[in-house]
C-alpha atoms as a PDB file:
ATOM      1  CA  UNK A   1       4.546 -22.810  -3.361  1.00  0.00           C
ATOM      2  CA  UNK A   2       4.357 -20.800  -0.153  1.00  0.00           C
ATOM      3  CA  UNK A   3       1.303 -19.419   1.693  1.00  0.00           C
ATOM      4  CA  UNK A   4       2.957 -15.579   1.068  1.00  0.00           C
ATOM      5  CA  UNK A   5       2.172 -13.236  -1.406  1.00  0.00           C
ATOM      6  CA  UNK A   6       3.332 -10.349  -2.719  1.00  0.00           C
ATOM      7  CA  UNK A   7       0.647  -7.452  -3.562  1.00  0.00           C
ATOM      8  CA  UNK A   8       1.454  -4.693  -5.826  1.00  0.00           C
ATOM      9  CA  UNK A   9      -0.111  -1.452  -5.955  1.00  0.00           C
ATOM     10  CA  UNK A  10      -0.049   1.835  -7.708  1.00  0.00           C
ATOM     11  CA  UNK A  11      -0.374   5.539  -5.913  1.00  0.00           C
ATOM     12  CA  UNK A  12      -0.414   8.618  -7.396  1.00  0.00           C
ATOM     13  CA  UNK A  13       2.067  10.114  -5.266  1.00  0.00           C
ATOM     14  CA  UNK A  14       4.758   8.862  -2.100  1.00  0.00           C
ATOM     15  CA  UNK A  15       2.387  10.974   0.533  1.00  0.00           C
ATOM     16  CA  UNK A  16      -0.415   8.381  -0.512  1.00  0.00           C
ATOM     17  CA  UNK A  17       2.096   5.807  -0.647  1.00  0.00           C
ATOM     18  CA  UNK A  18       3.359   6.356   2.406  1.00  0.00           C
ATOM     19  CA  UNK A  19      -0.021   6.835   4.352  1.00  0.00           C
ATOM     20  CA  UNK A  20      -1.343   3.619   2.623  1.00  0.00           C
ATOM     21  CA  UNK A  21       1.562   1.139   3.934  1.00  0.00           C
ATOM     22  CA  UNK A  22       1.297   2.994   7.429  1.00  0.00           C
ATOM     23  CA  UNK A  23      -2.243   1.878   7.876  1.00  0.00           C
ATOM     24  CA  UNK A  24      -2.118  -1.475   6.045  1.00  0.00           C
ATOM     25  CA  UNK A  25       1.049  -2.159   8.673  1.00  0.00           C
ATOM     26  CA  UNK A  26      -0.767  -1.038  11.357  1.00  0.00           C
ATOM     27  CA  UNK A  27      -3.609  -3.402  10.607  1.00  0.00           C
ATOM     28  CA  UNK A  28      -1.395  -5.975  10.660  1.00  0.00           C
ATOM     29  CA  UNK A  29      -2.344  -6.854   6.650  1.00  0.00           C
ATOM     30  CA  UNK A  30       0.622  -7.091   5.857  1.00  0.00           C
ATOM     31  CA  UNK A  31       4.115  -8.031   7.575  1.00  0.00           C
ATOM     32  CA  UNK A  32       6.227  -5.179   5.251  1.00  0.00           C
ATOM     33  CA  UNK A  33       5.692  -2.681   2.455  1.00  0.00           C
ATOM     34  CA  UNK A  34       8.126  -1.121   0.415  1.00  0.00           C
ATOM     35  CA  UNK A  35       7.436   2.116  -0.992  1.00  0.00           C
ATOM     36  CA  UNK A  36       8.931   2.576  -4.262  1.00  0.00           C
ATOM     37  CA  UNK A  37       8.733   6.468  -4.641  1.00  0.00           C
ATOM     38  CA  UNK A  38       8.983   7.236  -8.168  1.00  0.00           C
ATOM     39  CA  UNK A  39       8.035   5.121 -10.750  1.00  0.00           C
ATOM     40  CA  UNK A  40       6.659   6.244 -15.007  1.00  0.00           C
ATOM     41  CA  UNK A  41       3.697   4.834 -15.693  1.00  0.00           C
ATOM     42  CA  UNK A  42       1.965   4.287 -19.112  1.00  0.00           C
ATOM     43  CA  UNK A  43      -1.460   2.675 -18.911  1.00  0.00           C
ATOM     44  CA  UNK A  44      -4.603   2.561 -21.304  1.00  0.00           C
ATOM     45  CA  UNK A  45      -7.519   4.174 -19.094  1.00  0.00           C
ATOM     46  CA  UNK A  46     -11.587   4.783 -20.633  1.00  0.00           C
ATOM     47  CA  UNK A  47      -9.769   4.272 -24.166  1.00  0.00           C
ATOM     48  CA  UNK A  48      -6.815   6.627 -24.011  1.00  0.00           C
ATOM     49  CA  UNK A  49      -2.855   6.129 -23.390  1.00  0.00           C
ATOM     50  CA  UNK A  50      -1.878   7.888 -20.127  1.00  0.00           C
ATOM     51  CA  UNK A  51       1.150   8.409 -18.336  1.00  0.00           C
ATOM     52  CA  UNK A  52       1.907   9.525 -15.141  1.00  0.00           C
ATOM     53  CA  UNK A  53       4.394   9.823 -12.297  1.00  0.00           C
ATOM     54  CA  UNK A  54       2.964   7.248  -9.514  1.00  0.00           C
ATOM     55  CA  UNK A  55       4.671   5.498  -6.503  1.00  0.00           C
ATOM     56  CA  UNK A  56       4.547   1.711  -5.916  1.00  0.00           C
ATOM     57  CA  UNK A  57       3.561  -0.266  -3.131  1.00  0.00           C
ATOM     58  CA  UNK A  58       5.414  -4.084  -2.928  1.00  0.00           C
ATOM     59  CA  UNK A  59       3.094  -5.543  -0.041  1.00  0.00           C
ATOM     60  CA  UNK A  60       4.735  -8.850   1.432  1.00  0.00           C
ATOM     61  CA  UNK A  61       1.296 -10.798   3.045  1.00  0.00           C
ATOM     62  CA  UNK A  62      -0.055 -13.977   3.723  1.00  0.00           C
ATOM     63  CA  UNK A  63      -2.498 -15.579   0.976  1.00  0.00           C
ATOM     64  CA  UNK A  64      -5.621 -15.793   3.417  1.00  0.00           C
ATOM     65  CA  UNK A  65      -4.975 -12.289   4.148  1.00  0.00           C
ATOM     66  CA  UNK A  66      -5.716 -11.097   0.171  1.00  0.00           C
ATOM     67  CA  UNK A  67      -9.472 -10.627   0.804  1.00  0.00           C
ATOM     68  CA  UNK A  68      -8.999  -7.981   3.754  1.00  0.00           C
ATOM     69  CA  UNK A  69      -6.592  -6.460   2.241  1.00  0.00           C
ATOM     70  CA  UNK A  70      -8.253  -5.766  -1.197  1.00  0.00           C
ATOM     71  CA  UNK A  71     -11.110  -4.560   0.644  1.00  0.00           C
ATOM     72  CA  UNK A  72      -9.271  -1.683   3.106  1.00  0.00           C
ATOM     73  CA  UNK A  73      -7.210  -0.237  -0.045  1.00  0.00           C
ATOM     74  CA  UNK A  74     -10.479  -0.182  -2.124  1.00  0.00           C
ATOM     75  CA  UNK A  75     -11.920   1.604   0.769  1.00  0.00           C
ATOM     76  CA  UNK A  76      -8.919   4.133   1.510  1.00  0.00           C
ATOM     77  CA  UNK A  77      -7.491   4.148  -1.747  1.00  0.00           C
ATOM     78  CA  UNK A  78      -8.218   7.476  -3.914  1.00  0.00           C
ATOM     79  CA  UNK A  79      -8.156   5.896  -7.315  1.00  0.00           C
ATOM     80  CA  UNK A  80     -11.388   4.635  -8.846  1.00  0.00           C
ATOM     81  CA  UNK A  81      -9.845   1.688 -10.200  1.00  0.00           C
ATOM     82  CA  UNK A  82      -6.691   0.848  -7.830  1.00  0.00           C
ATOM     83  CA  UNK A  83      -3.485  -1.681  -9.222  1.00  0.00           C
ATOM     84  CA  UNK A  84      -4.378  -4.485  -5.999  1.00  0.00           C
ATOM     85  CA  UNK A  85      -2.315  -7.521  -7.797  1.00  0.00           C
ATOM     86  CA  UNK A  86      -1.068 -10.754  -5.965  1.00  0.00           C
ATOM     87  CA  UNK A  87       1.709 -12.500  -7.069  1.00  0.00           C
ATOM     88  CA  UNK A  88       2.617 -15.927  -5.385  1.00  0.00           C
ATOM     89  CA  UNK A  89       5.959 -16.245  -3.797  1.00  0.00           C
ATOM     90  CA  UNK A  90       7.141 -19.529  -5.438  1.00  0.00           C
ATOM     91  CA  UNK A  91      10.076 -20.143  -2.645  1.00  0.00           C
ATOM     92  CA  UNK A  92      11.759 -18.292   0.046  1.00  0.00           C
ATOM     93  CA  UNK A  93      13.791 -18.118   2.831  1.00  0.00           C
ATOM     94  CA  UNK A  94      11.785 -20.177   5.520  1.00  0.00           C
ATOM     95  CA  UNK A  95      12.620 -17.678   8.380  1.00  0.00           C
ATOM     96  CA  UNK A  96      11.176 -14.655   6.366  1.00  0.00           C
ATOM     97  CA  UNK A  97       8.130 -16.633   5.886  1.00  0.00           C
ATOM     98  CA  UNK A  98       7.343 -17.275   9.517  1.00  0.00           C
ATOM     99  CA  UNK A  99       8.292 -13.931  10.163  1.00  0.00           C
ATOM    100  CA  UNK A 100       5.496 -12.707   7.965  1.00  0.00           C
ATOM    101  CA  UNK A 101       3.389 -15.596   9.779  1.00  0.00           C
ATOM    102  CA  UNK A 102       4.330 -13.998  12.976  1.00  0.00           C
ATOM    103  CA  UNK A 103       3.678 -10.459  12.471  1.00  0.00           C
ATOM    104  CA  UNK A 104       0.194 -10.411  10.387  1.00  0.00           C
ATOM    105  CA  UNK A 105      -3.160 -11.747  11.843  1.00  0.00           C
END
């Protein structure tokens, strides 16, 4: 087990997507995101099947950064109920960790 994590997150659109892993760089919450532009959803949400169009947020982090995180895409995030799920990294290249070591707080 490694100390990174990988944080996935739903947006309704790439615009949000976009703006999201601007700031969350910026912060220095995270060492890269990948925006995935289009993806399908189909969810169950207040007792009825959805679907929609959304864009997805891969967020490559450090595990003692999960708390900040969570909290500044709760705050900026527009949905009432935002995807925020971390995902260990089992193993992985050693330089890409410190990398991600290096380049978030």
């Amino acid at each position: 087990m490694t100390d990174a994590i990988l944080v996935l997150c739903t947006c309704p659109n790439e615009g949000v997507a976009n703006l999201l892993a601007s700031n969350v760089i910026e912060q220095r919450l995270a060492a890269c995101v990948n925006v995935v532009p289009l993806i399908h959803s189909i969810y169950n949400w207040q007792g009825r099947v959805e679907q929609s169009d959304e864009s997805q947020l891969l967020i490559k982090t450090r595990r003692e950064l999960f708390e900040p995180l969570r909290v500044f895409l709760r705050q900026h995030h527009p949905y009432e109920t935002p995807e925020i799920l971390a995902l260990p990294v089992v193993l992985a290249d050693a330089d890409y960790l410190n990398w991600i070591a290096d380049v978030t707080l």
